[in-house]
Protein backbone atom coordinates (compact mmCIF):
# COMPACT_ATOMS: atom_id res chain seq x y z
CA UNK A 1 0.00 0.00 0.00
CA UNK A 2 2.67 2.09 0.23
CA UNK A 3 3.09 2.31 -3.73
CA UNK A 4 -1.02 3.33 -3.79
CA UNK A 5 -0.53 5.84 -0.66
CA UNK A 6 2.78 7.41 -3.05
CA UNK A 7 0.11 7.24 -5.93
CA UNK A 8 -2.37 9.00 -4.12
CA UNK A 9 0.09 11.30 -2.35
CA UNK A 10 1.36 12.10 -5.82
CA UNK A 11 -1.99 12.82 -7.10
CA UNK A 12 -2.95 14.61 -4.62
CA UNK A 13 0.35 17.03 -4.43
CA UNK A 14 -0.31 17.12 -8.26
CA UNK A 15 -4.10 18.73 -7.83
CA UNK A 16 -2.66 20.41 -4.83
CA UNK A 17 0.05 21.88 -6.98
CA UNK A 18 -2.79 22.73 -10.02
CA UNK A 19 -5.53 24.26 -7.56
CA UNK A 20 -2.64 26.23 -6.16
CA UNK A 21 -1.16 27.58 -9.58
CA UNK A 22 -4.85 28.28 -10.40
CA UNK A 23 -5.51 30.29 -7.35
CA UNK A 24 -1.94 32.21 -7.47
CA UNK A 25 -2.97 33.38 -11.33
CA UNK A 26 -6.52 33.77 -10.01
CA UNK A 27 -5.25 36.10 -7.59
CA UNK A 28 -2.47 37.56 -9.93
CA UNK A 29 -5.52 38.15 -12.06
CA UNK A 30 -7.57 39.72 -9.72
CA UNK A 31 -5.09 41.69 -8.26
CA UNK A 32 -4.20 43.21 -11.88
CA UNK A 33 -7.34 44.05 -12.31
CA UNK A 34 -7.72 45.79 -9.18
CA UNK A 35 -4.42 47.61 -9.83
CA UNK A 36 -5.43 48.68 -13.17
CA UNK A 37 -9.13 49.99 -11.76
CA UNK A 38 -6.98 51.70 -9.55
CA UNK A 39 -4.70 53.46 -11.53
CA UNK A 40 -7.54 54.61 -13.44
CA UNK A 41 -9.63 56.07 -10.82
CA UNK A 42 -6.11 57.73 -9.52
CA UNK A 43 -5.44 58.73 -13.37
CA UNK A 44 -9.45 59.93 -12.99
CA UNK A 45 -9.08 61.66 -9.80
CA UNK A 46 -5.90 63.58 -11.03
CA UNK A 47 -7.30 64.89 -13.88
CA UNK A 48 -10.23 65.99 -11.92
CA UNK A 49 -8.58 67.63 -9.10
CA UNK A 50 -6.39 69.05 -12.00
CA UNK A 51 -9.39 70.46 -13.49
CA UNK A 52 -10.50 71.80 -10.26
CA UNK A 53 -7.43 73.17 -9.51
CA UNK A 54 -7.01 75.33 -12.96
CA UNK A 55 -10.57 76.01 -12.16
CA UNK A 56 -9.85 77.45 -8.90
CA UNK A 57 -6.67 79.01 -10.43
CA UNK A 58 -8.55 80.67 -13.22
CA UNK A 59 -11.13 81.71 -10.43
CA UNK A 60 -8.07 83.37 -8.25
CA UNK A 61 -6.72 84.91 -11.27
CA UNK A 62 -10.04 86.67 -12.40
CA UNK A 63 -11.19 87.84 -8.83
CA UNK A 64 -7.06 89.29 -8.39
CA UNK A 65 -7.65 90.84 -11.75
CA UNK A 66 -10.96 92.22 -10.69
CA UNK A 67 -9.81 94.04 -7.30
CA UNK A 68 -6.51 95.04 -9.47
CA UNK A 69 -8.92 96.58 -11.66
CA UNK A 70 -11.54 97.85 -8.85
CA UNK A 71 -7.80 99.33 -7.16
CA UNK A 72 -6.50 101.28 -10.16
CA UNK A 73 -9.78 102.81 -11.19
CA UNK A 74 -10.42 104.01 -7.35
CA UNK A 75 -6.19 105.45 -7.51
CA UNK A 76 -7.19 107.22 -10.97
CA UNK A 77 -10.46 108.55 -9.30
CA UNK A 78 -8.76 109.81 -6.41
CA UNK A 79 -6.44 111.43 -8.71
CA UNK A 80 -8.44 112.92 -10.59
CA UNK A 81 -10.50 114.45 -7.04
CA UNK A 82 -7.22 115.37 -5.67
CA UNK A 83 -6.50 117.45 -8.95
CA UNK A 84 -10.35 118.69 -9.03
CA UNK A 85 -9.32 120.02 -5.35
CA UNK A 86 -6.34 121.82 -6.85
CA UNK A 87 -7.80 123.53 -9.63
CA UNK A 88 -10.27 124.90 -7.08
CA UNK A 89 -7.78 126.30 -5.40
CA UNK A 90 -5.70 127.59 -7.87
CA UNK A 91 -9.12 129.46 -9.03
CA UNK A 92 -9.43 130.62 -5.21
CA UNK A 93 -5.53 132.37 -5.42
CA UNK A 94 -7.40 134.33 -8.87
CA UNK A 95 -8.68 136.73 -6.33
CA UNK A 96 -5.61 137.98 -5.36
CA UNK A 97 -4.13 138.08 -8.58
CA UNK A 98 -3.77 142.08 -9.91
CA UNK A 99 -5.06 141.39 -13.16
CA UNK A 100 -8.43 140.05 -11.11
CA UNK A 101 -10.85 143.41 -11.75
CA UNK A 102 -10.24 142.74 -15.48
CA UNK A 103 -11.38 138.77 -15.06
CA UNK A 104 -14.42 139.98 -13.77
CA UNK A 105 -15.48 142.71 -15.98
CA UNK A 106 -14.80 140.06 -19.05
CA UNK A 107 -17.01 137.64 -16.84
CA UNK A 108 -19.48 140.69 -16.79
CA UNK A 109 -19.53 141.47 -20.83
CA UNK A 110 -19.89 137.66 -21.34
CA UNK A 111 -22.87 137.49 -19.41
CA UNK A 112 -24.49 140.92 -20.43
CA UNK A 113 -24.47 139.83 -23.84
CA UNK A 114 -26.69 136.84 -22.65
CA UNK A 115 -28.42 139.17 -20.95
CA UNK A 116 -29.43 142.01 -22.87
CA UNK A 117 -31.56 144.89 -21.29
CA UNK A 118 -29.50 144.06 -17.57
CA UNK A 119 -30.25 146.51 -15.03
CA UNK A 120 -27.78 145.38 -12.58
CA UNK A 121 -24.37 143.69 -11.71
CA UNK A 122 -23.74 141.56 -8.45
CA UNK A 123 -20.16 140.40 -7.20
CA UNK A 124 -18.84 139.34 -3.83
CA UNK A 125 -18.42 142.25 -1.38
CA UNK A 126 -15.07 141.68 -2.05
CA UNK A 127 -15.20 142.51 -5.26
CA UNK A 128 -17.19 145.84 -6.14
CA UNK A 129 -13.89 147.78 -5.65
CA UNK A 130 -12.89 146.09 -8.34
CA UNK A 131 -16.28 146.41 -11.01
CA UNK A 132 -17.88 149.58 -9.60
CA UNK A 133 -16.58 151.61 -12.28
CA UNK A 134 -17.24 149.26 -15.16
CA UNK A 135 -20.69 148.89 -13.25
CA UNK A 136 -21.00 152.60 -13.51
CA UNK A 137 -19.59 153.23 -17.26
CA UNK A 138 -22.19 150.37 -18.24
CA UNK A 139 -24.95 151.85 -16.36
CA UNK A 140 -25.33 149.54 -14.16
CA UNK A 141 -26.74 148.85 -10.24
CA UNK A 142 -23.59 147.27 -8.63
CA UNK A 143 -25.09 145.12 -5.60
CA UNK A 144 -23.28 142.69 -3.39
CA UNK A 145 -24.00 138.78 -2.51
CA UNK A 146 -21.68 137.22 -0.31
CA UNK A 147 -22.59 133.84 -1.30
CA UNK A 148 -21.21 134.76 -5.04
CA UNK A 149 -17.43 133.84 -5.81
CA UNK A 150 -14.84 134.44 -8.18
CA UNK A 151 -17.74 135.99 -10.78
CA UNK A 152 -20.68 137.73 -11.52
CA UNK A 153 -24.52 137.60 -12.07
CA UNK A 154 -25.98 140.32 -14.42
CA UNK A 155 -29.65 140.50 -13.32
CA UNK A 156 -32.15 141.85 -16.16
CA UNK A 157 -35.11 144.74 -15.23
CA UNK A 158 -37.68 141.66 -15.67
CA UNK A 159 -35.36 140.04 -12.47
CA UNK A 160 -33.81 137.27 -14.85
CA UNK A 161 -30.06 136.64 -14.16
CA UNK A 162 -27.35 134.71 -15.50
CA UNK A 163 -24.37 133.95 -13.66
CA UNK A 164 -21.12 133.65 -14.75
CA UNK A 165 -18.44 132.52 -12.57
CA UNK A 166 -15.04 130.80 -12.68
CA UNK A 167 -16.37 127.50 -10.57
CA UNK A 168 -19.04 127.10 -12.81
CA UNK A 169 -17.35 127.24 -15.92
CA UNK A 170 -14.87 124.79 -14.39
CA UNK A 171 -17.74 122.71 -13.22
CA UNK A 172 -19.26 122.71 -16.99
CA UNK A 173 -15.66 121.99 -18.61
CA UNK A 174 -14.99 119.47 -16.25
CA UNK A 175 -17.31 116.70 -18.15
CA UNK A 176 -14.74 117.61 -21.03
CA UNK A 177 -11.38 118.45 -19.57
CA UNK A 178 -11.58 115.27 -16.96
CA UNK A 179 -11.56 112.46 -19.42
CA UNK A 180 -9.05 114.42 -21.48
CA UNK A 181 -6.73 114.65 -18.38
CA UNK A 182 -7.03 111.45 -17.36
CA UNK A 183 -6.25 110.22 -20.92
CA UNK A 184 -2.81 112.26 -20.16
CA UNK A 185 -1.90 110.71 -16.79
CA UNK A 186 -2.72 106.96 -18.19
CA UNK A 187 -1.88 106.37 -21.67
């Protein structure tokens, strides 16, 4: 029996041996596979965390371009106030300029010829020293308003007026001479 028990021992190492191969490439197989799913959902993953992440990068970019943007055009604004402020000012130191009585009297004729049939001429108190002989040559009631700068008002015998002062004209030119300035400073 001990040629039958080698038989059988043989046979049985033999299917052993086969049921083992077939299990190792079994699980060779089925560990391939599962290495190959996962190197594609890794492969999938990176592409869509890389797609996310230029996403979020173009996002970053856009929203720094934005307050870049939001920045300059708030520094060319305050610019452009800061120079508003100094062209007021500069038009403040025309009142103590010598030539100043002859500004106003060419403020005067521009508005008198809007103005035809005026019956009076009002400047700052400050100022009548200045027009109250033009005032008088053009037959004209000088009269005083404090509240009036750098300019005049000719009022009309029917009580219409029409001012004309250095702010305003500023003010009207501004809508003009602001673009065109800031065209200057930035291109």
């Amino acid at each position: 029996m001990s040629k039958l028990a080698e038989i059988l021992q043989a046979e049985a190492g033999a299917e052993i041996e086969e049921i083992t191969a077939a299990a190792d490439s079994q699980a060779a197989k089925i560990v391939s596979e599962a290495k190959s799913q996962a190197e594609d959902r890794i492969a999938e993953q990176k592409k869509k965390l890389e797609a996310e992440a230029r996403a979020a990068n173009q996002g970053a970019q856009s929203a720094a371009d934005l307050i870049v943007a939001s920045a300059r055009t708030q520094a060319r604004g305050e610019v452009l106030d800061q120079l508003w402020q100094k062209v007021h000012l500069a038009l403040e130191e025309i009142a103590a300029q010598t030539d100043y009585g002859e500004i106003l009297q060419a403020l005067a004729r521009e508005a008198r010829r809007v103005a035809p049939g005026a019956a009076a001429l009002v400047v700052n108190p400050d100022d009548q020293d200045k027009v109250k002989d033009w005032a008088r040559e053009q037959g004209l009631e000088l009269q005083t308003d404090p509240h009036l700068r750098l300019g005049v008002r000719i009022v009309g015998q029917s009580g219409a007026s029409v001012e004309n002062t250095l702010p305003e004209r500023l003010h009207r030119a501004w809508g003009t001479l602001g673009p065109e300035v800031a065209k200057i400073l930035w291109e």
